[in-house]
Protein backbone atom coordinates (compact mmCIF):
# COMPACT_ATOMS: atom_id res chain seq x y z
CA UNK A 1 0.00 0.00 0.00
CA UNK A 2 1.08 3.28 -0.83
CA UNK A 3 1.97 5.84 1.87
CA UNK A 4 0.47 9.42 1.18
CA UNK A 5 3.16 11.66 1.71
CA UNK A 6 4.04 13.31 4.27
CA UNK A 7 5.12 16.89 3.18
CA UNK A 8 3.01 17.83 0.05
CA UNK A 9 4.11 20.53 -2.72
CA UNK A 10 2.03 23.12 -4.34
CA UNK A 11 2.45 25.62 -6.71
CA UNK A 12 0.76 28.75 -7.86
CA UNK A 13 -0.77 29.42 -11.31
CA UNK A 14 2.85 31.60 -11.99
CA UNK A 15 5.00 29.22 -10.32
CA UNK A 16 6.37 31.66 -8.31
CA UNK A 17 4.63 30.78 -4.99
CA UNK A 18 5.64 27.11 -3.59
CA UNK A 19 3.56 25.84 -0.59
CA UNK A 20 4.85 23.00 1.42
CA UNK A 21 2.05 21.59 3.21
CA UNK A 22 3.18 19.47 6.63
CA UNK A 23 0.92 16.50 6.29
CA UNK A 24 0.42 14.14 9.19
CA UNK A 25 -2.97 15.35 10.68
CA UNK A 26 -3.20 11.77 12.41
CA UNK A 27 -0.43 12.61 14.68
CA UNK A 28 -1.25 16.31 14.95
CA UNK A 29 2.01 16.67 12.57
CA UNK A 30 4.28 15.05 14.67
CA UNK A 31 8.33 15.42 13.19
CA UNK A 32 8.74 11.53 12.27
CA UNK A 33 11.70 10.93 9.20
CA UNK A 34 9.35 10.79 6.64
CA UNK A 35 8.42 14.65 7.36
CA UNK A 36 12.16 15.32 8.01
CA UNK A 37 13.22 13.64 4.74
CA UNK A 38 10.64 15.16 2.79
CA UNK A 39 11.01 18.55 4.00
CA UNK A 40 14.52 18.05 2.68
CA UNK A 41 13.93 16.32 -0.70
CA UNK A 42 11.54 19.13 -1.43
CA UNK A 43 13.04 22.04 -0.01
CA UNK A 44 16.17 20.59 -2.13
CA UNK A 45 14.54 20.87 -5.45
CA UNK A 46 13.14 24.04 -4.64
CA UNK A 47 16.17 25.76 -4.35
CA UNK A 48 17.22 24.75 -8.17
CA UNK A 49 14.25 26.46 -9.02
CA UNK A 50 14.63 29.66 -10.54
CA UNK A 51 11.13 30.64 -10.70
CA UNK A 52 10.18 30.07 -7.53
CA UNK A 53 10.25 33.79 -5.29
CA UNK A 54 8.04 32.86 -2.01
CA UNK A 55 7.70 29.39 0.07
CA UNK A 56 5.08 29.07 2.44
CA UNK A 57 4.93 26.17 4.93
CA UNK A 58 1.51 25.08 6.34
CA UNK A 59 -0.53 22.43 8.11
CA UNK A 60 -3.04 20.34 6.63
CA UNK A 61 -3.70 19.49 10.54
CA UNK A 62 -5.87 21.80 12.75
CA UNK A 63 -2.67 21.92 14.46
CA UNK A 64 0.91 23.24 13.08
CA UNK A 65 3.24 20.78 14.87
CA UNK A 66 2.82 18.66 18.23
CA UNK A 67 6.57 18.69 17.86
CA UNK A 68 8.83 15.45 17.46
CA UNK A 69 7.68 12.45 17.32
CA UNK A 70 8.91 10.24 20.38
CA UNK A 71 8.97 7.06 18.71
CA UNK A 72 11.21 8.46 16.31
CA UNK A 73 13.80 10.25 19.46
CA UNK A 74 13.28 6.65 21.06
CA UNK A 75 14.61 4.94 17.65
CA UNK A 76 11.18 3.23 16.97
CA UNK A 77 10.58 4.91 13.55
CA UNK A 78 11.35 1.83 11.38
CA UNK A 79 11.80 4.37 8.35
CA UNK A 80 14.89 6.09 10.17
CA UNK A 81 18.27 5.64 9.60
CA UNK A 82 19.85 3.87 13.13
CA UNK A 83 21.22 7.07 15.16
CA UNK A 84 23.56 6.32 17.83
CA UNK A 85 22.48 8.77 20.82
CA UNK A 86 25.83 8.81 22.48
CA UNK A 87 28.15 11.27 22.96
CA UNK A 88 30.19 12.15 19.49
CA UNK A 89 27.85 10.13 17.50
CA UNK A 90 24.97 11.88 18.27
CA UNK A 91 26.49 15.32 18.21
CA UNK A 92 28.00 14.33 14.70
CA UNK A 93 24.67 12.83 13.60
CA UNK A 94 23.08 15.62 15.12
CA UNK A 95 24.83 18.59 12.94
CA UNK A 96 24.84 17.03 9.87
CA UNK A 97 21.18 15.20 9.52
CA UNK A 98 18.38 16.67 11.65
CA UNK A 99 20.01 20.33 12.08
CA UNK A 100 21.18 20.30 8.32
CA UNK A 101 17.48 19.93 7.49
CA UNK A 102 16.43 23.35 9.37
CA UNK A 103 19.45 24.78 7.73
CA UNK A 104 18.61 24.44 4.09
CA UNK A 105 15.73 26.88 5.30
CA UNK A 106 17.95 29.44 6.79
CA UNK A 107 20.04 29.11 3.88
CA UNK A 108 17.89 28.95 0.77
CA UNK A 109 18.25 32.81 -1.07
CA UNK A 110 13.85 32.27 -1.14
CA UNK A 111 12.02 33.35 1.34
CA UNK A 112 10.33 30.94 3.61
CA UNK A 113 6.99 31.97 5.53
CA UNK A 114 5.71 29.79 8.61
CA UNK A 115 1.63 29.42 8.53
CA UNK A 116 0.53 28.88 11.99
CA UNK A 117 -3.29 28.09 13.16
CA UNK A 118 -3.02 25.84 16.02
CA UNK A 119 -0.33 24.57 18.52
CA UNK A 120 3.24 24.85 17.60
CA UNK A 121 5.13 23.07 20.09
CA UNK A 122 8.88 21.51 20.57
CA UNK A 123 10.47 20.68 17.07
CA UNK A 124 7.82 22.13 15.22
CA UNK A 125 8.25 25.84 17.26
CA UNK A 126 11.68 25.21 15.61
CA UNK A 127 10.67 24.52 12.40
CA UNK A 128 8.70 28.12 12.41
CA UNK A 129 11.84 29.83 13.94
CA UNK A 130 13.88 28.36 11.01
CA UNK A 131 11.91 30.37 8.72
CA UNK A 132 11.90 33.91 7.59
CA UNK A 133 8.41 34.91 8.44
CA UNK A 134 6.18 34.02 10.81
CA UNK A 135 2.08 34.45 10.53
CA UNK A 136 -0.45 33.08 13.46
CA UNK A 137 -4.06 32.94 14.20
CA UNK A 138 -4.91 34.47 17.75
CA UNK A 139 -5.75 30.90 18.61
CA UNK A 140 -2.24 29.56 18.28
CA UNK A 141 0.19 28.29 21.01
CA UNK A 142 3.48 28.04 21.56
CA UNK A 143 6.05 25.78 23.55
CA UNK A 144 9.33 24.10 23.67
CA UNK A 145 9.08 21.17 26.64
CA UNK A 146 12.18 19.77 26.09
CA UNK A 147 13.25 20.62 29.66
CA UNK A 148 10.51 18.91 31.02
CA UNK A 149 11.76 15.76 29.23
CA UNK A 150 15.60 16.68 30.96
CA UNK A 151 16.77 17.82 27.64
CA UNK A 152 17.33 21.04 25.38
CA UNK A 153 16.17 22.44 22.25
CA UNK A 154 18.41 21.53 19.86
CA UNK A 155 17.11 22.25 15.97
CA UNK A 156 17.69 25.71 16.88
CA UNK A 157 15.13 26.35 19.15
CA UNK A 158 17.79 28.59 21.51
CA UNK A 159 20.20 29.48 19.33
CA UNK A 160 17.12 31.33 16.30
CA UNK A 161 14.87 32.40 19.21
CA UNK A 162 17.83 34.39 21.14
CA UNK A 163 18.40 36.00 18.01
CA UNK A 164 14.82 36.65 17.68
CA UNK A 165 13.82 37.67 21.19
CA UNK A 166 15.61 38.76 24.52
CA UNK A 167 18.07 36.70 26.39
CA UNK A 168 15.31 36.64 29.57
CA UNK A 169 12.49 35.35 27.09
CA UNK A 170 14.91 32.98 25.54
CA UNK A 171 15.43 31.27 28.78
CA UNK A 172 11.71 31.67 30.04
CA UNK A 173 10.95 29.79 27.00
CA UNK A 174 13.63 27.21 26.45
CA UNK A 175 13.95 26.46 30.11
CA UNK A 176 10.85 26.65 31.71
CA UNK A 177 9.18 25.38 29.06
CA UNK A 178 6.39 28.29 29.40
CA UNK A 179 3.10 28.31 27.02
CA UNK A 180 2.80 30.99 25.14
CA UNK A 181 -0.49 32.27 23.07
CA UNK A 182 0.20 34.30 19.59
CA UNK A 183 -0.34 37.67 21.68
CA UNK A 184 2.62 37.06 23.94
CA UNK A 185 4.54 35.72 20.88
CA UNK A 186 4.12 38.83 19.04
CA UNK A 187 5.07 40.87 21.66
CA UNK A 188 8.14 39.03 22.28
CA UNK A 189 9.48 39.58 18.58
CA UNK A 190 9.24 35.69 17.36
CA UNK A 191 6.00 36.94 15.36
CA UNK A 192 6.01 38.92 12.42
CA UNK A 193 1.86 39.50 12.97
CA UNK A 194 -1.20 37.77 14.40
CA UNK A 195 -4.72 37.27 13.09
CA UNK A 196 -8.29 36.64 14.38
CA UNK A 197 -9.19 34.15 11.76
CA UNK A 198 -7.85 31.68 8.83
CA UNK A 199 -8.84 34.23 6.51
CA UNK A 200 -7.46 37.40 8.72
CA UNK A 201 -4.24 35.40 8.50
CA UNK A 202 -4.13 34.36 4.63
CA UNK A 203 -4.96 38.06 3.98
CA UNK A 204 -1.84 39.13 6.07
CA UNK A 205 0.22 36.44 4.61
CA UNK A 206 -0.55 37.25 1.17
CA UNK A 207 0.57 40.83 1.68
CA UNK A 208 3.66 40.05 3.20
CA UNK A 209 4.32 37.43 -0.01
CA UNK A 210 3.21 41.17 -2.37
CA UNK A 211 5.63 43.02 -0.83
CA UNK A 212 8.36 40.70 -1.08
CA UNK A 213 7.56 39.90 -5.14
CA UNK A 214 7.45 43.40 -5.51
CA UNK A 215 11.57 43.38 -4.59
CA UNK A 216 14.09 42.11 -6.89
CA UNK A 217 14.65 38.35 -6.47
CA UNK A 218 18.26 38.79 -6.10
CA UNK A 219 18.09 41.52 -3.63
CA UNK A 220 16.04 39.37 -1.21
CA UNK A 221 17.93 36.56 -2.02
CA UNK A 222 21.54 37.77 -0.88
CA UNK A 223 19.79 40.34 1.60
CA UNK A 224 18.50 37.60 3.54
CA UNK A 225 21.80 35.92 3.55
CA UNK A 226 23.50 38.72 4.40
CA UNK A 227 20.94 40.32 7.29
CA UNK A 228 21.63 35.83 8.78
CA UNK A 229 25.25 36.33 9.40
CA UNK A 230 25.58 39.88 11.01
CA UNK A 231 24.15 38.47 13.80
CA UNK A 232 28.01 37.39 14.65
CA UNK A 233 29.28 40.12 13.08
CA UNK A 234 30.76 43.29 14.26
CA UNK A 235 29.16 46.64 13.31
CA UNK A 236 32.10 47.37 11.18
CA UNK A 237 32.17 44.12 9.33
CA UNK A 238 28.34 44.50 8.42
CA UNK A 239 29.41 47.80 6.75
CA UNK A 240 32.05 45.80 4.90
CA UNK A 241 29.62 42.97 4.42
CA UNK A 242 26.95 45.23 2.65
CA UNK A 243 29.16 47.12 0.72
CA UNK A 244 30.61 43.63 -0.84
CA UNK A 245 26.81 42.46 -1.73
CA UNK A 246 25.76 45.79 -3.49
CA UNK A 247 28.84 45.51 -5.73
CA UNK A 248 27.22 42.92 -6.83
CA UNK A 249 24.04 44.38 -6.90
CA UNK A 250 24.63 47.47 -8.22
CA UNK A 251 25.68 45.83 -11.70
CA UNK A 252 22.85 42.95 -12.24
CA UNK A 253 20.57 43.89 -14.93
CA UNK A 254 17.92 43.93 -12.46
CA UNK A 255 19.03 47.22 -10.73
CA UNK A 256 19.33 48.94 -14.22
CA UNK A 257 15.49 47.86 -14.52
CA UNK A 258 14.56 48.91 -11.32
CA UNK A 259 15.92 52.07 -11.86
CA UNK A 260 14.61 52.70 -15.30
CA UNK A 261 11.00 51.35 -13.25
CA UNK A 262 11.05 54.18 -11.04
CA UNK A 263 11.87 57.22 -13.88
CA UNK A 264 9.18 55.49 -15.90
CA UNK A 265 6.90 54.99 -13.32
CA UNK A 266 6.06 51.29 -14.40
CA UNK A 267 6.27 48.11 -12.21
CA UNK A 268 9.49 46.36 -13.03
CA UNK A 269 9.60 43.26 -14.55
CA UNK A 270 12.28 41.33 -12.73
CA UNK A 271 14.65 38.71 -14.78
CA UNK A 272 16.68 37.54 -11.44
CA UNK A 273 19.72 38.55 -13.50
């Protein structure tokens, strides 16, 4: 029998919107391989792409993410590869497979936009802190109860949300495991905005995906890179930083349109060149 997958892909009429929908609604979306794997494989392809300018990841759940799945932390996932969860090997193992995954998000030059309605708890918070953007309904939750397990966050649950929020609210959340609604989460600073309803929330979504097709592709692209790793940079080496990426920039054949855009008046018409 034929498994349905587990991370579905769909594109837009102009190919230029990819949705990855998480899609294990009979165990509220819990982080088993196949939706690791998938994630991956897709979020792989995606990045050959060229057309592609916006990915949005949602829930075909009423939930986003319940967070891992235990059977798979406890090796029982029979679709796994055998992790050894000692010392070096799991540090190794670690790095390079499960954090690698939440990587390719940071790293991809698209933007990636997290679509919450529901909980979002444990490996799935991460998932959502991995991305670029992050949308939730008022109903929403939030909460990483990996202490409560004797454990950490560790897809990047402490190191993204320090970079996202305060130090104090890093620990209050990573710590003491506190549940948090969307409110809370938006006043922290892990929320880019928070809506009553579904439709509230695909109506802020799809502005947020306007404005950013309205930019040139490659100034998002190497602007997000570039706005990921001052973060350990010093003021002066962000200078240097985005002085090195606009002379770049400054002679693609997309700033000569944007300019020529603006004198005319017109929308430009982007070529990602």
């Amino acid at each position: 029998m034929v498994q349905e997958p587990k991370v579905l892909l769909e594109m837009d009429d102009t190919g230029q919107i990819a949705t990855l929908w998480l899609n294990r609604p009979e165990k509220m979306n819990a982080l088993n391989w196949a939706i690791f794997s998938q994630l991956a494989d897709h979020l792989d392809a995606l990045s050959f792409n060229k057309k592609v300018r916006i990915i949005l990841l949602k829930s075909k759940a009423k939930v986003f993410s319940a967070g891992i799945d235990l059977k798979f932390l406890a090796g029982q996932d029979p679709t796994a590869p055998k992790f050894d969860f000692t010392g070096s090997p799991f540090r190794y193992g670690m790095k390079t497979t499960l954090q690698n995954i939440f990587t390719k998000i940071a790293t991809l030059e698209i933007p990636v936009i997290a679509v919450i309605d529901g909980i979002c708890y444990g490996s799935g918070f991460e998932l959502a802190l991995a991305c670029d953007f992050r949308y939730a309904t008022t109903q929403s939750t939030f909460q990483m109860k990996e202490s409560y397990l004797g454990i950490i966050p560790d897809l990047g649950g402490s190191t993204r949300l320090s970079r996202l929020v305060n130090v104090s609210h890093t620990k209050e959340l990573c710590l003491a495991g506190r549940l948090v609604n969307a409110i809370e989460g938006f006043r922290m600073g892990f929320l880019n905005g928070v809506a009553n309803t579904p439709e509230d929330l695909e109506g802020d979504v799809n502005s947020m995906v306007q404005s950013l097709l309205r930019a040139a592709p490659l100034a998002v692209g190497m602007g997000k890179r570039m706005i990921d790793a001052l973060y350990t940079e010093s003021c002066a080496e962000g200078l240097d930083r985005e002085a090195m990426v606009n002379s770049v920039l400054i002679n693609t054949k997309d700033f000569k349109i944007g300019v020529a855009s603006f004198f005319d008046k017109e929308d430009p018409k982007w070529r990602g060149k």
